[in-house]
C-alpha atoms as a PDB file:
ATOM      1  CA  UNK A   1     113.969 101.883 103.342  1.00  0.00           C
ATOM      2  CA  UNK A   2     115.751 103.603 106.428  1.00  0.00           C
ATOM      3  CA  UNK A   3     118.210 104.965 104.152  1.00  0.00           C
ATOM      4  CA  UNK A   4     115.644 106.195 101.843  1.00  0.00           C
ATOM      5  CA  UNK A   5     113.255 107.947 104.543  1.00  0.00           C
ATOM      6  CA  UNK A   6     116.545 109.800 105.960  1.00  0.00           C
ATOM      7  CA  UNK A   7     116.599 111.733 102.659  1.00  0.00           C
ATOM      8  CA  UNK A   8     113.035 112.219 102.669  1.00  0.00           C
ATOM      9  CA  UNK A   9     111.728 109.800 100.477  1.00  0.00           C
ATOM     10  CA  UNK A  10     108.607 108.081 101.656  1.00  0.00           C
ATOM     11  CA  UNK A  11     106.348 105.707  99.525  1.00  0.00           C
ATOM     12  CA  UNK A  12     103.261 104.942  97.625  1.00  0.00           C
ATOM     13  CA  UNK A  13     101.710 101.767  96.432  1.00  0.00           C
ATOM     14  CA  UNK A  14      99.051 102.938  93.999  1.00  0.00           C
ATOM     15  CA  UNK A  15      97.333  99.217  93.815  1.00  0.00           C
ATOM     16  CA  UNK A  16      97.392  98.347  97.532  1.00  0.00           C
ATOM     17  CA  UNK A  17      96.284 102.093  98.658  1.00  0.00           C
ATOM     18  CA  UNK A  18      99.270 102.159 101.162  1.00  0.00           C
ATOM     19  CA  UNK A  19     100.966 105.162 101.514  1.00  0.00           C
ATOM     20  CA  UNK A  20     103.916 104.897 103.817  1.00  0.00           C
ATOM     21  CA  UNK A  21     104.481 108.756 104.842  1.00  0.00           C
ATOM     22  CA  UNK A  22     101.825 108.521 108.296  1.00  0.00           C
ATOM     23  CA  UNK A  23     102.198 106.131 111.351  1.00  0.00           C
ATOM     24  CA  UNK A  24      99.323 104.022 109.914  1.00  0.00           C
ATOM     25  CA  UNK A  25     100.709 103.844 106.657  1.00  0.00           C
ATOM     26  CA  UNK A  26     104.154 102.882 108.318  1.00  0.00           C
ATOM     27  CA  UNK A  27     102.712 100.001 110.380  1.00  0.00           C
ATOM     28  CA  UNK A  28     101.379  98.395 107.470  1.00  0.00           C
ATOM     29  CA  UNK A  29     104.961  98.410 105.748  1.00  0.00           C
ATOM     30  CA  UNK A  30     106.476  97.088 108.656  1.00  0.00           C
ATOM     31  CA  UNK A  31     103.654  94.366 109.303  1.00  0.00           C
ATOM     32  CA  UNK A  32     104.325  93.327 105.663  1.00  0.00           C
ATOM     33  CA  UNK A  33     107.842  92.966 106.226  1.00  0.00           C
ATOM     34  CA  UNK A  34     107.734  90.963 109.290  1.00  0.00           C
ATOM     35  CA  UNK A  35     105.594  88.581 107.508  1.00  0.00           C
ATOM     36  CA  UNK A  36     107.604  88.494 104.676  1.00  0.00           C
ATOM     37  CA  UNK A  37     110.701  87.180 107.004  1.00  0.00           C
ATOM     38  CA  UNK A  38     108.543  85.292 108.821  1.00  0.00           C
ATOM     39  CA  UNK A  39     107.734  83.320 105.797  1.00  0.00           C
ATOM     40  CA  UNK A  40     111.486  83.394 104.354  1.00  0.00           C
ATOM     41  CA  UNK A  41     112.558  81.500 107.498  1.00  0.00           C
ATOM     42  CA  UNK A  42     109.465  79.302 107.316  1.00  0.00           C
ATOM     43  CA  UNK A  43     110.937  78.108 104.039  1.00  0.00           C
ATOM     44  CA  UNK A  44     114.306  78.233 104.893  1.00  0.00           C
ATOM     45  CA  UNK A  45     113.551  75.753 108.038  1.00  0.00           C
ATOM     46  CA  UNK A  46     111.044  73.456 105.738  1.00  0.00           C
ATOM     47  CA  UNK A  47     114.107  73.468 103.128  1.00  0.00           C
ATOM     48  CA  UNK A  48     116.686  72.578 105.953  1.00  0.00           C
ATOM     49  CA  UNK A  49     114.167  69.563 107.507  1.00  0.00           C
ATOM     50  CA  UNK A  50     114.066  68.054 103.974  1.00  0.00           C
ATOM     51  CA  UNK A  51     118.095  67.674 103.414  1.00  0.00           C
ATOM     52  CA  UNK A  52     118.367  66.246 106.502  1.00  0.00           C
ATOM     53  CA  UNK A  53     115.962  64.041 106.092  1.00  0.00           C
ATOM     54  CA  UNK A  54     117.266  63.243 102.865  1.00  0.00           C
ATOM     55  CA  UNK A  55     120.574  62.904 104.090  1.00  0.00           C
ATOM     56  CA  UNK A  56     119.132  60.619 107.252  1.00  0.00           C
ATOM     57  CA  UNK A  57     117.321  58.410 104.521  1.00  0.00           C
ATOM     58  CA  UNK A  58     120.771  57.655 102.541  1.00  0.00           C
ATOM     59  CA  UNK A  59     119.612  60.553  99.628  1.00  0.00           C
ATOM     60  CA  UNK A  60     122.751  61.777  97.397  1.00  0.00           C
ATOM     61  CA  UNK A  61     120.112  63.826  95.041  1.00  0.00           C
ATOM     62  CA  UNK A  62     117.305  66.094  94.991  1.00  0.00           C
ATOM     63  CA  UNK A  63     114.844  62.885  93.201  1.00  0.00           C
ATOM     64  CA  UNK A  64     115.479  60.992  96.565  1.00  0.00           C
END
């Protein structure tokens, strides 16, 4: 998105009414994105605490 805004390229969503060319509109992009890692590493962590609890409980597959 950096990339893209250095050329001048800014965005609208037509169905969520967001429009990221003013400081409100960029907020809400960012806010988006931070939940959208947030929730990536949320899974990541979950997926991470169930192989090693697999692995604790003597698992070798994914129906253990």
């Amino acid at each position: 998105m950096n990339e893209l805004r250095e050329w001048g390229v800014e965005f609208v969503f037509l169905r969520e009414s967001i429009n990221t060319t003013p400081p409100g509109g960029k907020l809400v992009f960012h806010v988006f994105g931070a939940v959208a890692a947030l929730e990536r590493d949320l899974i990541l962590e979950r997926t991470m605490g169930g192989w090693c609890r697999q692995g604790a409980a003597g698992g070798t597959d994914a129906s253990s």
